[in-house]
PDB file of N, CA and C in Angstrom:
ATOM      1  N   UNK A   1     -12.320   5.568 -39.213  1.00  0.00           N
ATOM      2  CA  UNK A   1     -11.988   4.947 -37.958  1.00  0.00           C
ATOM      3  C   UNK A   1     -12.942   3.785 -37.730  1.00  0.00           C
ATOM      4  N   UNK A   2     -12.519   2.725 -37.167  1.00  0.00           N
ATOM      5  CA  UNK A   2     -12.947   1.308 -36.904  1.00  0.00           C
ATOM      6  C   UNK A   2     -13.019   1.405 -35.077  1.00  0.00           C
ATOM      7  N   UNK A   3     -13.915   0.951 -34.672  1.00  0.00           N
ATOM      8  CA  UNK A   3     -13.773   0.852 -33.489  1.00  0.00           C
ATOM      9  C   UNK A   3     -14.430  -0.509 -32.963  1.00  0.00           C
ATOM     10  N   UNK A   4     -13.771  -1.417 -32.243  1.00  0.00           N
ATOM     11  CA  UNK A   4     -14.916  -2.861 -31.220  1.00  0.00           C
ATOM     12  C   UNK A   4     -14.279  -3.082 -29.759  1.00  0.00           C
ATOM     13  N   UNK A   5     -14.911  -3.344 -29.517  1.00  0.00           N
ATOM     14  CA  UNK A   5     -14.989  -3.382 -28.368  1.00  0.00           C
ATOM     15  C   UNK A   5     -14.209  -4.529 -27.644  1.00  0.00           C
ATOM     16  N   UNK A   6     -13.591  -4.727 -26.575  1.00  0.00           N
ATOM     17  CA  UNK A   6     -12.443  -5.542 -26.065  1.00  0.00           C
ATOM     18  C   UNK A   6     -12.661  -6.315 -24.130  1.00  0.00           C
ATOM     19  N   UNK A   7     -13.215  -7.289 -24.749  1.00  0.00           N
ATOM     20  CA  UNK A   7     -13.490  -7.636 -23.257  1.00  0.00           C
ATOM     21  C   UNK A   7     -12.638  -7.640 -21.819  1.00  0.00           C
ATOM     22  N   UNK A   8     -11.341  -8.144 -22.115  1.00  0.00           N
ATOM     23  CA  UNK A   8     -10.302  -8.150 -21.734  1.00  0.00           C
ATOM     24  C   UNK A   8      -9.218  -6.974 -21.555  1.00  0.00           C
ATOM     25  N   UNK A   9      -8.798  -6.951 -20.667  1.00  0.00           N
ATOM     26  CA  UNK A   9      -7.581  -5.926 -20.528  1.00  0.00           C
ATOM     27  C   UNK A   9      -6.486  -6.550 -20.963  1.00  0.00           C
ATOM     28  N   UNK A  10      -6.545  -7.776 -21.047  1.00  0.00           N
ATOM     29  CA  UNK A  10      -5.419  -8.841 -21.376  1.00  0.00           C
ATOM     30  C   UNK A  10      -5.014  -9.438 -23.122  1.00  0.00           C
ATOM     31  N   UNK A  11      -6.399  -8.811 -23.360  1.00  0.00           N
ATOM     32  CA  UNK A  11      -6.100  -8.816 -24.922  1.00  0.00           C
ATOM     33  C   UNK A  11      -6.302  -7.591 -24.931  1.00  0.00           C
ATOM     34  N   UNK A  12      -5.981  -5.886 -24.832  1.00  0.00           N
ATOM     35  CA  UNK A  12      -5.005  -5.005 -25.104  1.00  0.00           C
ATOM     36  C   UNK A  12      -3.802  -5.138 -24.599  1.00  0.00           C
ATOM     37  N   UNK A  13      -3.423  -5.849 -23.703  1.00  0.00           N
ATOM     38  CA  UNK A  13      -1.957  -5.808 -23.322  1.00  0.00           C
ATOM     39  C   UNK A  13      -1.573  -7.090 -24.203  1.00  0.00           C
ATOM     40  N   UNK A  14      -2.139  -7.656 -24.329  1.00  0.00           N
ATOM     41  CA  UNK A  14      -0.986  -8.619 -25.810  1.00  0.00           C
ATOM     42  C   UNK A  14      -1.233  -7.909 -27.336  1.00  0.00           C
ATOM     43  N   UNK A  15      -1.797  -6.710 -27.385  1.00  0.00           N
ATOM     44  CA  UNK A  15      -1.677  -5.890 -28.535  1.00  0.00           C
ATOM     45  C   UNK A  15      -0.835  -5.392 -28.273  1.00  0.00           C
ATOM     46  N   UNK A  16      -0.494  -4.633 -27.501  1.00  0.00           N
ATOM     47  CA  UNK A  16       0.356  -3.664 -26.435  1.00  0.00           C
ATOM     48  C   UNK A  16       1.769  -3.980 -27.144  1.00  0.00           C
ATOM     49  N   UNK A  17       1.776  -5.346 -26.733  1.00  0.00           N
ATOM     50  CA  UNK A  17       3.230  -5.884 -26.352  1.00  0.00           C
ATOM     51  C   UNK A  17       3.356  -6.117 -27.952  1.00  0.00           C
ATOM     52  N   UNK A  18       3.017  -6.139 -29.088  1.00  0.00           N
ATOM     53  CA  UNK A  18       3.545  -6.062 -30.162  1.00  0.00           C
ATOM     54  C   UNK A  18       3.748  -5.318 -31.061  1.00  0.00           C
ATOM     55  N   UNK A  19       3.225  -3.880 -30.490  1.00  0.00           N
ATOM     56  CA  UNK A  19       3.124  -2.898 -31.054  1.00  0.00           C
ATOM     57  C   UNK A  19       3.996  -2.270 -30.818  1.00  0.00           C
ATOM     58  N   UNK A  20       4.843  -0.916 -31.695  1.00  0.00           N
ATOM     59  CA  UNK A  20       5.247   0.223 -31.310  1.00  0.00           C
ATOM     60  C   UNK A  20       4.631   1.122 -30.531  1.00  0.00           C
ATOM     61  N   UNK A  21       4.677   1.719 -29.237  1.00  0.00           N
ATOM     62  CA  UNK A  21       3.915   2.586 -28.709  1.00  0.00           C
ATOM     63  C   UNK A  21       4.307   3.813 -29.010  1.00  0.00           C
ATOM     64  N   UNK A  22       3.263   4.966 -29.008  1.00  0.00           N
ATOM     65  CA  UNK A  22       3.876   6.271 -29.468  1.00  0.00           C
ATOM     66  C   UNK A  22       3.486   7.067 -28.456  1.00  0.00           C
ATOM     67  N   UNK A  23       2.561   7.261 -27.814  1.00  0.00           N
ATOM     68  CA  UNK A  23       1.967   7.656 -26.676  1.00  0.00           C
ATOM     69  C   UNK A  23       0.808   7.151 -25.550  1.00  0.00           C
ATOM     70  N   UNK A  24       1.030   7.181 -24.471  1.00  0.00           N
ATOM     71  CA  UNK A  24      -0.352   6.611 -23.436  1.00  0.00           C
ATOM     72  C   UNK A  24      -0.730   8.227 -22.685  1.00  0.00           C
ATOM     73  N   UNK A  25      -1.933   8.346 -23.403  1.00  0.00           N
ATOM     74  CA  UNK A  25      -2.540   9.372 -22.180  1.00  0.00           C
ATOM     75  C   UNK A  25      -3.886   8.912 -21.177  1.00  0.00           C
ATOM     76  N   UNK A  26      -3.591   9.275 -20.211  1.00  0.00           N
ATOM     77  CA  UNK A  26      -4.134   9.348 -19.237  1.00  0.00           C
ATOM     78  C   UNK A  26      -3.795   8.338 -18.300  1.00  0.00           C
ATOM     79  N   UNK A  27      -4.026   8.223 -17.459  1.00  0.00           N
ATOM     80  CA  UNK A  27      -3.542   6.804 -16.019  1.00  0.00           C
ATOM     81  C   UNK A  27      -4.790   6.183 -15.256  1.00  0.00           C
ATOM     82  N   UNK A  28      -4.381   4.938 -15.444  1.00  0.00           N
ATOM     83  CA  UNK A  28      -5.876   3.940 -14.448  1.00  0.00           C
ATOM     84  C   UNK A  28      -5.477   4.370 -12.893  1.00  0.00           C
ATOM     85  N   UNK A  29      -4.803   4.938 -12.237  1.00  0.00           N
ATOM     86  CA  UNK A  29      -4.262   4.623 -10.782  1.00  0.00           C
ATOM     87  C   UNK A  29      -4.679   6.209 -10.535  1.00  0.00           C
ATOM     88  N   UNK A  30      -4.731   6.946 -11.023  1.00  0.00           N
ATOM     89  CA  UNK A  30      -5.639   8.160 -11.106  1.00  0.00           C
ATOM     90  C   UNK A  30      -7.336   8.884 -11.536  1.00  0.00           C
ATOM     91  N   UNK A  31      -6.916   8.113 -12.533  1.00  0.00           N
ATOM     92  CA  UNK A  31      -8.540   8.610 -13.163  1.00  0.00           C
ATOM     93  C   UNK A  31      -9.389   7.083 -13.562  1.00  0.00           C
ATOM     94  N   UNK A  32      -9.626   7.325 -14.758  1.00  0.00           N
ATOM     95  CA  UNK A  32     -11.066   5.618 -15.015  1.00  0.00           C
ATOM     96  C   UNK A  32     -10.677   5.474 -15.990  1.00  0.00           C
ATOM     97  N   UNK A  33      -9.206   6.318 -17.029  1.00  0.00           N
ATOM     98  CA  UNK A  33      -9.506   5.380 -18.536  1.00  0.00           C
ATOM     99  C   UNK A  33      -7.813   6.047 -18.786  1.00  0.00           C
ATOM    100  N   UNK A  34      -6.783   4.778 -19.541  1.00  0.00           N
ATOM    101  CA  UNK A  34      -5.878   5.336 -20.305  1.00  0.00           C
ATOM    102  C   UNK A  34      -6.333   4.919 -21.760  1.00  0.00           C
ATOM    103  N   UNK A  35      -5.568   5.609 -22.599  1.00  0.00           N
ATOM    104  CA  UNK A  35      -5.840   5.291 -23.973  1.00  0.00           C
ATOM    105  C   UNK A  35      -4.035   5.176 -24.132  1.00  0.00           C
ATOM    106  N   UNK A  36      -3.657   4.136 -24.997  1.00  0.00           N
ATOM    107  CA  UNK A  36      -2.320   3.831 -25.430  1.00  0.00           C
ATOM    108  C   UNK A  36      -2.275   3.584 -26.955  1.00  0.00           C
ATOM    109  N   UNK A  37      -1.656   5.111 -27.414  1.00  0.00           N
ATOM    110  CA  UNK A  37      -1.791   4.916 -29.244  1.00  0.00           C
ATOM    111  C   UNK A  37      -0.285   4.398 -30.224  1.00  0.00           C
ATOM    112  N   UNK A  38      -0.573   3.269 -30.761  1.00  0.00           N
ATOM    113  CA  UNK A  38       0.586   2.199 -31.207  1.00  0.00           C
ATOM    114  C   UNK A  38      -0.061   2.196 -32.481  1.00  0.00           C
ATOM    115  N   UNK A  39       1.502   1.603 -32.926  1.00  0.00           N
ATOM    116  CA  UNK A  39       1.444   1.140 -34.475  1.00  0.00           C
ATOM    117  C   UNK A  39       2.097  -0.335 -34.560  1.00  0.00           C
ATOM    118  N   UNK A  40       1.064  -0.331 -35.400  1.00  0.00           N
ATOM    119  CA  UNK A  40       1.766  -2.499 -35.678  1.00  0.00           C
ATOM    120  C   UNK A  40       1.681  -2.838 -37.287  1.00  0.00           C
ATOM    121  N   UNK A  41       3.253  -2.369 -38.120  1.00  0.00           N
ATOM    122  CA  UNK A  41       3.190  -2.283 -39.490  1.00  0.00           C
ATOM    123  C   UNK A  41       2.253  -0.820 -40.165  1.00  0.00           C
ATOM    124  N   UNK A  42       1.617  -1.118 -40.845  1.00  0.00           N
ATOM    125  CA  UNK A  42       0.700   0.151 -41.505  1.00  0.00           C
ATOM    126  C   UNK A  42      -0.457   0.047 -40.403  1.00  0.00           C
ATOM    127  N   UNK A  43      -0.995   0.096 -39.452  1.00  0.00           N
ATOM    128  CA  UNK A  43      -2.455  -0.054 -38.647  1.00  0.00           C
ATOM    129  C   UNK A  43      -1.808   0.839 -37.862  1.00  0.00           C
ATOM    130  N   UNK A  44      -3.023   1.677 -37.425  1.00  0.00           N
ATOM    131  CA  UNK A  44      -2.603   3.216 -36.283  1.00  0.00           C
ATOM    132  C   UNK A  44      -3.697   2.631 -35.488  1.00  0.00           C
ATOM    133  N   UNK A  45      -3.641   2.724 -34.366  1.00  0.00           N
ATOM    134  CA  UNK A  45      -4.257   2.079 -32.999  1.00  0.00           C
ATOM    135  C   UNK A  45      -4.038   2.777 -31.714  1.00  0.00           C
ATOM    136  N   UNK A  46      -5.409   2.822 -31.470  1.00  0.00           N
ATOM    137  CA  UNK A  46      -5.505   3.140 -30.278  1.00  0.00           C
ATOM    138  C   UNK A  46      -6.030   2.269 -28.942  1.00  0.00           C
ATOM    139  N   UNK A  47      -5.795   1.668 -27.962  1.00  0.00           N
ATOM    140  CA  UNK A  47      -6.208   0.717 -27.056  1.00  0.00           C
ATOM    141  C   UNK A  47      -6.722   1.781 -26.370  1.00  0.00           C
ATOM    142  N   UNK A  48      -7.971   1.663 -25.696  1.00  0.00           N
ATOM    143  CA  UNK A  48      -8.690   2.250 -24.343  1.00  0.00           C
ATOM    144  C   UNK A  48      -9.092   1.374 -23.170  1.00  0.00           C
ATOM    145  N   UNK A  49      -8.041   1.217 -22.213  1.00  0.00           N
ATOM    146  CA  UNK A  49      -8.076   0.604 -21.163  1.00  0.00           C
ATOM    147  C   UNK A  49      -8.988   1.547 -20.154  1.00  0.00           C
ATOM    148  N   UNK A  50     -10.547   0.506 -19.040  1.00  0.00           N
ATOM    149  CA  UNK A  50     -11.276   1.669 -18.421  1.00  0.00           C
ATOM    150  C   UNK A  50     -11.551   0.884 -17.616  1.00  0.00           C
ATOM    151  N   UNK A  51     -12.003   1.150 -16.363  1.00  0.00           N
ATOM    152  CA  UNK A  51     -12.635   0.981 -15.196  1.00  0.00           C
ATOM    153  C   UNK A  51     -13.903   0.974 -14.751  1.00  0.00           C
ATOM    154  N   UNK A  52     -14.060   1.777 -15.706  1.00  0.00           N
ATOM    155  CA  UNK A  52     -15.433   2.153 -15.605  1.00  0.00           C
ATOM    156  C   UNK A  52     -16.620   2.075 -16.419  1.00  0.00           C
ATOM    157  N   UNK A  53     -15.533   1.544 -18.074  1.00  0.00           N
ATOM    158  CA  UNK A  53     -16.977   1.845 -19.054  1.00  0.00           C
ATOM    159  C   UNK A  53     -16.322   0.339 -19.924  1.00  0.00           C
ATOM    160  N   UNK A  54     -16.890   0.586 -21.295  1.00  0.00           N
ATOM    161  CA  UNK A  54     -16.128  -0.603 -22.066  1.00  0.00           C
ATOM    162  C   UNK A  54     -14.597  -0.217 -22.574  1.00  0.00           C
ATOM    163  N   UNK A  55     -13.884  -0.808 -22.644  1.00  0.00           N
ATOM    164  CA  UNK A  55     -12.529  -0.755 -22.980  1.00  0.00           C
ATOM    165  C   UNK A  55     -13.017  -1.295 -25.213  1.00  0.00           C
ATOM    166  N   UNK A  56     -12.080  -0.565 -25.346  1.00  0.00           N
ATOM    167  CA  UNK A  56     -12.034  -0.872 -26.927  1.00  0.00           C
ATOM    168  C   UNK A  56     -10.697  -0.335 -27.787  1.00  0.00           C
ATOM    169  N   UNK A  57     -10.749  -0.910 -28.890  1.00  0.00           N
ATOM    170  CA  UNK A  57      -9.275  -0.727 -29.392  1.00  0.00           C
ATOM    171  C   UNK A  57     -10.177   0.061 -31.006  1.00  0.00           C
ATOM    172  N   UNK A  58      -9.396   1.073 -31.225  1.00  0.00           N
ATOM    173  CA  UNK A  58      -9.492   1.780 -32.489  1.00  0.00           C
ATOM    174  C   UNK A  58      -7.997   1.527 -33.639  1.00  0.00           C
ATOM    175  N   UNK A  59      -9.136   1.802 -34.816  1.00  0.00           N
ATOM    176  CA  UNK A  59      -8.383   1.523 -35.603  1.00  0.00           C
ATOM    177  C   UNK A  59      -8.077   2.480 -36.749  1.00  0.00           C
ATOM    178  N   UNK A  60      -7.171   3.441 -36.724  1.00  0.00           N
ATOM    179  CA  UNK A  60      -7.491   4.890 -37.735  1.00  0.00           C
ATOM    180  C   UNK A  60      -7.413   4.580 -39.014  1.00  0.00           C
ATOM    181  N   UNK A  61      -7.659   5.545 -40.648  1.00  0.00           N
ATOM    182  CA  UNK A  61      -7.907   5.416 -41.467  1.00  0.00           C
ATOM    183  C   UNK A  61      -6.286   5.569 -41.910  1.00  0.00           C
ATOM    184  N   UNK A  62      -5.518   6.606 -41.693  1.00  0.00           N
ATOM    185  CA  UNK A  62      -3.806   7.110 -41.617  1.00  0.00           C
ATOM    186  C   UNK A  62      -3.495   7.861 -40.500  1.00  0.00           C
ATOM    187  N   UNK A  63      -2.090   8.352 -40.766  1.00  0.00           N
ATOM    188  CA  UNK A  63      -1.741   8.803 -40.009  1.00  0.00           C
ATOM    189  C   UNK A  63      -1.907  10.185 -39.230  1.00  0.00           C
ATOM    190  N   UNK A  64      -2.577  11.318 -40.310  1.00  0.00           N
ATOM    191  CA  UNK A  64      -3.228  11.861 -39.822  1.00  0.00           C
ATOM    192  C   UNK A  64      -4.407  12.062 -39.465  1.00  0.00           C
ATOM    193  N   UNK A  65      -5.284  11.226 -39.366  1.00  0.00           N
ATOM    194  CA  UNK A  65      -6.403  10.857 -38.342  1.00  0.00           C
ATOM    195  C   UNK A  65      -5.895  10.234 -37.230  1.00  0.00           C
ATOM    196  N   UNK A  66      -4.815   9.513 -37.108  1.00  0.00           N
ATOM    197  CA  UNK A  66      -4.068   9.057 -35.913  1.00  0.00           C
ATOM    198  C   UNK A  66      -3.840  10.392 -34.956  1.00  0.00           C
ATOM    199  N   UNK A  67      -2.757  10.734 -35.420  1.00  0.00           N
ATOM    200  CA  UNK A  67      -2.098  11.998 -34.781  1.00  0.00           C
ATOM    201  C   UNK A  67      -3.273  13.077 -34.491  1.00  0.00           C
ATOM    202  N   UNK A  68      -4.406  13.490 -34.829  1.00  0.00           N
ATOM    203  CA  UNK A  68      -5.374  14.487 -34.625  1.00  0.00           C
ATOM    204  C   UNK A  68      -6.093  13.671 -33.437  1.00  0.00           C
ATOM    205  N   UNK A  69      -6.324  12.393 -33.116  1.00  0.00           N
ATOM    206  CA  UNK A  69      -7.307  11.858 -32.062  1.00  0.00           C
ATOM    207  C   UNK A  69      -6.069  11.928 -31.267  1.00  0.00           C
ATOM    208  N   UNK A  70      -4.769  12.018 -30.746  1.00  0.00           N
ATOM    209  CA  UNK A  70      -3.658  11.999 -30.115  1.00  0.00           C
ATOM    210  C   UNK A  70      -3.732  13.481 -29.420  1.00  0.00           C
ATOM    211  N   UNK A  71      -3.673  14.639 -30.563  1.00  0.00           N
ATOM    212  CA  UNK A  71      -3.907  15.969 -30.118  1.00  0.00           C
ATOM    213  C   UNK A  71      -5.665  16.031 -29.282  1.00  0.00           C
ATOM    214  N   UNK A  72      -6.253  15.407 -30.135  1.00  0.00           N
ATOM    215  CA  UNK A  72      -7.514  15.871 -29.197  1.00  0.00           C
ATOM    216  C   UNK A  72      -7.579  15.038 -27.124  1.00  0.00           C
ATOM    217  N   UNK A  73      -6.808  13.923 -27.605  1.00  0.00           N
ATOM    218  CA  UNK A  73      -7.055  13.215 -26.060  1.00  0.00           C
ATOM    219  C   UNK A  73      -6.238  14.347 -25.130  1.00  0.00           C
TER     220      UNK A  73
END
């Protein structure tokens, strides 16, 4: 897993928007952090949109390291 850090909420939402999404857990209008896990070609991704801390976008090794950080959120 690759992880950096993302200053912008606006550059995860233009990742967002080109990606396949497969799941978003959690909600900003409730709690302090969603995470939204997409695929764009072979790259498994995770965006972490927060309120509270740094926002950052991950980048998994396959698909099952994808799907296991999905079960753990």
């Amino acid at each position: 897993m690759e992880e950096i850090e993302i200053m912008s909420w606006l550059t995860l939402d233009a990742v967002k928007k080109k990606a396949e999404v497969v799941e978003t857990v959690g909600n900003l209008q409730t709690g302090h952090s969603m995470s939204v896990f997409c695929i764009i070609e072979d790259d498994y991704l995770e965006l972490c949109y927060s309120d509270s801390a740094a926002n950052y976008l991950r980048r998994y090794e396959d698909k099952d390291e994808f799907e296991a950080a999905i079960d753990e959120r």
